[in-house]
C-alpha atoms as a PDB file:
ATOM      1  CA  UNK A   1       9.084 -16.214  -3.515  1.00  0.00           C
ATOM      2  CA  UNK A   2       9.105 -12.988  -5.872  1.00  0.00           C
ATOM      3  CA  UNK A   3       7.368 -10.165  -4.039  1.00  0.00           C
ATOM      4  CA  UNK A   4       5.026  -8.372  -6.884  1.00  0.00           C
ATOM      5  CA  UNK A   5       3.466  -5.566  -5.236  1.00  0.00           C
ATOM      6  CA  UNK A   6       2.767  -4.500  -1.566  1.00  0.00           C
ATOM      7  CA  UNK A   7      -0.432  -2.244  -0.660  1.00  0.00           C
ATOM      8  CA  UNK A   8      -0.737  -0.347   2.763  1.00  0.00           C
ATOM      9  CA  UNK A   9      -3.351   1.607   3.773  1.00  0.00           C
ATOM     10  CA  UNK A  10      -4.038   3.113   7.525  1.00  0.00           C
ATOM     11  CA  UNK A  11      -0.712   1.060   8.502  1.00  0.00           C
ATOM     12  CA  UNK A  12       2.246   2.211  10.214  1.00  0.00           C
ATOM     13  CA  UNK A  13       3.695   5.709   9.283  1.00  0.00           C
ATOM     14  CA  UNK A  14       1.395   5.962   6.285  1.00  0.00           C
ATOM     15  CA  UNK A  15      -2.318   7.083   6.539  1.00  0.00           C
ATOM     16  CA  UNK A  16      -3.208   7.401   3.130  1.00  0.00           C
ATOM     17  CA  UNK A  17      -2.722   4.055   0.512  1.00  0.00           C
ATOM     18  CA  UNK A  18       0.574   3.487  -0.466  1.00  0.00           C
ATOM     19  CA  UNK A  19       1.796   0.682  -3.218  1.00  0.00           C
ATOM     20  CA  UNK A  20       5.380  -0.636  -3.797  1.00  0.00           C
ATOM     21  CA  UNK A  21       5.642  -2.321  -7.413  1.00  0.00           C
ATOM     22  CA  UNK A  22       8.043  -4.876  -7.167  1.00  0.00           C
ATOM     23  CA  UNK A  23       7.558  -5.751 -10.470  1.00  0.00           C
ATOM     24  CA  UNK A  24       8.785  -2.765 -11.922  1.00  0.00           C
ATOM     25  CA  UNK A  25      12.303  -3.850 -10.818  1.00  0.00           C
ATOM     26  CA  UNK A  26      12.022  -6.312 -13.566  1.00  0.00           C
ATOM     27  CA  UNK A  27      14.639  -9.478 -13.924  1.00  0.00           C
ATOM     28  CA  UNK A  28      16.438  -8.271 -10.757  1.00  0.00           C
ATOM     29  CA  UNK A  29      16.411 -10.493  -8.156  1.00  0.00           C
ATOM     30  CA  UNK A  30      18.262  -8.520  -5.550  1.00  0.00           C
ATOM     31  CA  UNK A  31      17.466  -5.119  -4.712  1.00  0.00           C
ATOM     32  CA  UNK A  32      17.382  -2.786  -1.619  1.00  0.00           C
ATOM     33  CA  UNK A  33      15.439  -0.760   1.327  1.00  0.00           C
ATOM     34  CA  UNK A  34      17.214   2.319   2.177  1.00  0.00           C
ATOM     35  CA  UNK A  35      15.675   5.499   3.621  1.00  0.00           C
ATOM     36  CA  UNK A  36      16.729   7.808   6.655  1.00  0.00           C
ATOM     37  CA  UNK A  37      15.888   6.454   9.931  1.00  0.00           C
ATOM     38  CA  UNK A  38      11.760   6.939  10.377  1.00  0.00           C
ATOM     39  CA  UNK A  39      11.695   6.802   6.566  1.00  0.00           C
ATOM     40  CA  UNK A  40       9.771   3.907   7.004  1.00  0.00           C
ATOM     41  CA  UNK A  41      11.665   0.950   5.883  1.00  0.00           C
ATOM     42  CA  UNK A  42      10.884  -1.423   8.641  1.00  0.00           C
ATOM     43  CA  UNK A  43       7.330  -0.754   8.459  1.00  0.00           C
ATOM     44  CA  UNK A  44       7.374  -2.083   4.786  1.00  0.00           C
ATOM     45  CA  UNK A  45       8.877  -5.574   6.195  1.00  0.00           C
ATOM     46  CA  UNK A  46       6.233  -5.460   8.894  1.00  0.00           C
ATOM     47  CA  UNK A  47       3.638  -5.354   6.390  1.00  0.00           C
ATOM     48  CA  UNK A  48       4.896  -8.263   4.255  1.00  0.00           C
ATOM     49  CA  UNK A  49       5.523 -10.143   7.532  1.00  0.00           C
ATOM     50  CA  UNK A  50       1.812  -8.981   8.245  1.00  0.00           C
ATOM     51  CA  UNK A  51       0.466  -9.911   5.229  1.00  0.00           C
ATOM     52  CA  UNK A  52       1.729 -13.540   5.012  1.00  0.00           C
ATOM     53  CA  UNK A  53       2.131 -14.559   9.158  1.00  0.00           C
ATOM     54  CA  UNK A  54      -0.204 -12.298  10.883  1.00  0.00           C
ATOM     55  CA  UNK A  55       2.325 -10.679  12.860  1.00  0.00           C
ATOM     56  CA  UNK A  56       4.947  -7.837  12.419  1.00  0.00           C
ATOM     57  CA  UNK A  57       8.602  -8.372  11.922  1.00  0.00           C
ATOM     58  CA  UNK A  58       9.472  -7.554  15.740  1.00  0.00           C
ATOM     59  CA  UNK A  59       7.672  -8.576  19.259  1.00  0.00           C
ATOM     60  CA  UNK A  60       6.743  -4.945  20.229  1.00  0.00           C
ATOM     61  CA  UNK A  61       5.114  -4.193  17.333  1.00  0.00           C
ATOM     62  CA  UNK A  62       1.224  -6.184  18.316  1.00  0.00           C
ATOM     63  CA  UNK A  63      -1.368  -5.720  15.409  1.00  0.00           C
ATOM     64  CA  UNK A  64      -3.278  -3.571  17.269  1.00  0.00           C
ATOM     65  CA  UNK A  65      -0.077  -1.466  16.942  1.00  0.00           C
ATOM     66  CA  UNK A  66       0.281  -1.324  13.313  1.00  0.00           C
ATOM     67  CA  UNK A  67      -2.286   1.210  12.528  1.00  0.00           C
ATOM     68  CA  UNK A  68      -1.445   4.673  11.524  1.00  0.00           C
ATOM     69  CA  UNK A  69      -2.033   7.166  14.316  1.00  0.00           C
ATOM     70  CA  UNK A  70      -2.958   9.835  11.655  1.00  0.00           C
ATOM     71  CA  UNK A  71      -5.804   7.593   9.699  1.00  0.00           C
ATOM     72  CA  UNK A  72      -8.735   9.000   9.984  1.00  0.00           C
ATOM     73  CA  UNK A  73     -11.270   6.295  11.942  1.00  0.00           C
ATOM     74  CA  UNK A  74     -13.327   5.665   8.995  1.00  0.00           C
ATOM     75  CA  UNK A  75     -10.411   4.167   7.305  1.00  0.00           C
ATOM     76  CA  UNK A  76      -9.584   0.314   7.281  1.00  0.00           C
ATOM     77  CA  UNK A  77      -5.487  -0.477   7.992  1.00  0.00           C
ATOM     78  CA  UNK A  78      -5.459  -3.131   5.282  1.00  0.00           C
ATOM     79  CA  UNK A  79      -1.772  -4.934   4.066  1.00  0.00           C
ATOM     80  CA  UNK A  80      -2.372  -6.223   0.333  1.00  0.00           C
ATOM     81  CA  UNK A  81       0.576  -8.591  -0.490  1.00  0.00           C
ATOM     82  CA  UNK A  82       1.655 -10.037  -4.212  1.00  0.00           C
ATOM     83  CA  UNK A  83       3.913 -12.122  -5.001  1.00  0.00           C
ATOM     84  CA  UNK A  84       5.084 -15.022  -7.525  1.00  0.00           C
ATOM     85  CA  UNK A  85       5.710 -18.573  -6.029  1.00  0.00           C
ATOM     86  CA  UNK A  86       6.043 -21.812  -8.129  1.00  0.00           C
ATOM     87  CA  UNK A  87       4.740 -20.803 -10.840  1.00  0.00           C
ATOM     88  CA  UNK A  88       1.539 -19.283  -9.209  1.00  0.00           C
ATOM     89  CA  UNK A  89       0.567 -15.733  -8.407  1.00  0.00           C
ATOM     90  CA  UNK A  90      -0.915 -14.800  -4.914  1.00  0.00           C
ATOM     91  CA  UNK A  91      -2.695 -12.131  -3.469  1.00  0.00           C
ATOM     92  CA  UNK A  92      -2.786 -11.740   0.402  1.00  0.00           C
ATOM     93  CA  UNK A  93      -5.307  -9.334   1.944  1.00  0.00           C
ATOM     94  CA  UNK A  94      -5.231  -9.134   6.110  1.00  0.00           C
ATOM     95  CA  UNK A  95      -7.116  -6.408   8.237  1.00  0.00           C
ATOM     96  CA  UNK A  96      -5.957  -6.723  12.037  1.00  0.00           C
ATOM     97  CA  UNK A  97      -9.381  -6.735  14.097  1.00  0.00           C
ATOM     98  CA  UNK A  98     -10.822  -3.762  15.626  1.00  0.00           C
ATOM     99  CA  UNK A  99      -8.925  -1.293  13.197  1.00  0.00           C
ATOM    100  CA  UNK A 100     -11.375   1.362  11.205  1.00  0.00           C
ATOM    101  CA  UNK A 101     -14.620   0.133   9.091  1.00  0.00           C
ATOM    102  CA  UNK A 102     -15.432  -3.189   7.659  1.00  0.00           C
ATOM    103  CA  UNK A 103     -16.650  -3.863   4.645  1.00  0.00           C
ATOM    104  CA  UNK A 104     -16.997  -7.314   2.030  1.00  0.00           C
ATOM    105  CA  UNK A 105     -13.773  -8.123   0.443  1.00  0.00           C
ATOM    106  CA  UNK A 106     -13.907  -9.795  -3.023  1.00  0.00           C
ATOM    107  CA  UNK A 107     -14.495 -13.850  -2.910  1.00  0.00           C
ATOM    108  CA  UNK A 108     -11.153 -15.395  -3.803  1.00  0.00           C
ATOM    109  CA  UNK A 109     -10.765 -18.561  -5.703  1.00  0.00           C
ATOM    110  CA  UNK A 110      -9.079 -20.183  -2.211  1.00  0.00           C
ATOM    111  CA  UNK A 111      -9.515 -18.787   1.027  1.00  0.00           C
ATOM    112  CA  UNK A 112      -8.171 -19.388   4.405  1.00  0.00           C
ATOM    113  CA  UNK A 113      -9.839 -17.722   6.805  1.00  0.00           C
ATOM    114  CA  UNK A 114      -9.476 -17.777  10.727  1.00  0.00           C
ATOM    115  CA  UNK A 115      -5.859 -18.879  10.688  1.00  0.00           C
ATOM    116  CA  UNK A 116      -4.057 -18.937  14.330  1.00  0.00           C
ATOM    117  CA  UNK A 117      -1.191 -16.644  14.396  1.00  0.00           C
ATOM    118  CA  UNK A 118       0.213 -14.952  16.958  1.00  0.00           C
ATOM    119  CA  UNK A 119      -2.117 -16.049  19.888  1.00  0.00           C
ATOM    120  CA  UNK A 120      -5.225 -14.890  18.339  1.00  0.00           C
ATOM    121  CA  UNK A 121      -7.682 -15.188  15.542  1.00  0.00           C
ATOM    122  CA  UNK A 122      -6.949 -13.671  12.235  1.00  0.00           C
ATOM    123  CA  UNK A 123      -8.641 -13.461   9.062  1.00  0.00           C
ATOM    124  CA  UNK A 124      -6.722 -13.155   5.873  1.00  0.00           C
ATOM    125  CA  UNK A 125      -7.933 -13.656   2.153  1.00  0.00           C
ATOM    126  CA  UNK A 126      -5.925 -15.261   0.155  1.00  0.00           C
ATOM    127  CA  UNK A 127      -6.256 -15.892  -3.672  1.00  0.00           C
ATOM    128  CA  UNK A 128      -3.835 -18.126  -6.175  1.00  0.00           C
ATOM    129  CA  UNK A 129      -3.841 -18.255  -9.892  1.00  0.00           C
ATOM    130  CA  UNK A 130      -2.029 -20.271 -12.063  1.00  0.00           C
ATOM    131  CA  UNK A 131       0.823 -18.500 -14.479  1.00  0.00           C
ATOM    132  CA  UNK A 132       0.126 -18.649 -18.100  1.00  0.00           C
ATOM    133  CA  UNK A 133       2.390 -21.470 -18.333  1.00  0.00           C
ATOM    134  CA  UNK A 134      -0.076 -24.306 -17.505  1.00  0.00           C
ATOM    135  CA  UNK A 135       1.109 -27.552 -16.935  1.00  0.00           C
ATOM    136  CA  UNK A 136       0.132 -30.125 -19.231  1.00  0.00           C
ATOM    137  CA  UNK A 137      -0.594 -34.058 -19.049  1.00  0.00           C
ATOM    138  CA  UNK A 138       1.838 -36.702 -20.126  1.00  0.00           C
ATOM    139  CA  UNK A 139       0.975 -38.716 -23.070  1.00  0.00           C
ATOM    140  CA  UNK A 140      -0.914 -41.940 -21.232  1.00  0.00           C
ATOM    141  CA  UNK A 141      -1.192 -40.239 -17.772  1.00  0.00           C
ATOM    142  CA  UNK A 142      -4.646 -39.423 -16.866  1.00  0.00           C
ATOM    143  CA  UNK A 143      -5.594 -36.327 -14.409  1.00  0.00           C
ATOM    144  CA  UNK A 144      -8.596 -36.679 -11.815  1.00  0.00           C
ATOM    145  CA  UNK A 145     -10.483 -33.639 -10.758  1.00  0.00           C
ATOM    146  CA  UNK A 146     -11.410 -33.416  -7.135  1.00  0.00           C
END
């Protein structure tokens, strides 16, 4: 998995929307989180571990906990999560329940929504597209669509 770009808004330390390009960090395949303490590098992992699990990185941390304290209530805490597996991009969207307004969130190609984690319901959207580099039939081999 290549992490692409994470999106945060009402979560943890940060009230207003904040986005992390990954891909700006180009070919690099290693790179690092450093910060102060209560910079606010663990509440980046607890966003991707958000994003794709439904729960944060540690046990004290409940998703009811993950919303910034200085949002105002109108905002939604939201965790948008990109990244690059197998030759697909995907898009993760996840709102923990009860946390500012709701609102429609764009239909994605595939969606899994209600998904158990962490002892209670969650709702996450998640949306796959192929890479430019399709893969293509076999002379002789034949391809079903379901």
């Amino acid at each position: 998995m290549r992490p692409l770009k994470l999106t945060m808004e009402a979560f943890g330390p940060y009230a207003a929307r904040q986005e992390i390009d990954f891909a700006a960090l180009g070919p690099h395949r290693l790179f690092l989180i450093s910060g102060p303490t209560g910079a606010g590098k663990t509440s980046l992992l607890d966003a991707i571990c958000y994003a794709l699990f439904g729960e944060s990185s540690g046990h004290e941390r409940r998703p009811g906990h993950l919303r910034s304290q200085h949002a105002a209530p109108a905002v939604r805490t939201e965790v948008t999560f990109e990244f690059a597996q197998a030759g697909q991009h995907w898009r993760i969207r996840r709102t923990p329940p009860g946390t500012g307004r709701s609102s429609a969130a764009r239909a994605p190609r595939r969606s899994a929504a209600g998904r158990r984690c962490g002892g209670s319901a969650q709702k996450a959207m998640v949306t796959a597209s192929r890479s430019s580099a399709r893969r293509r039939s076999r002379p002789g081999s034949t391809r079903s669509s379901a």
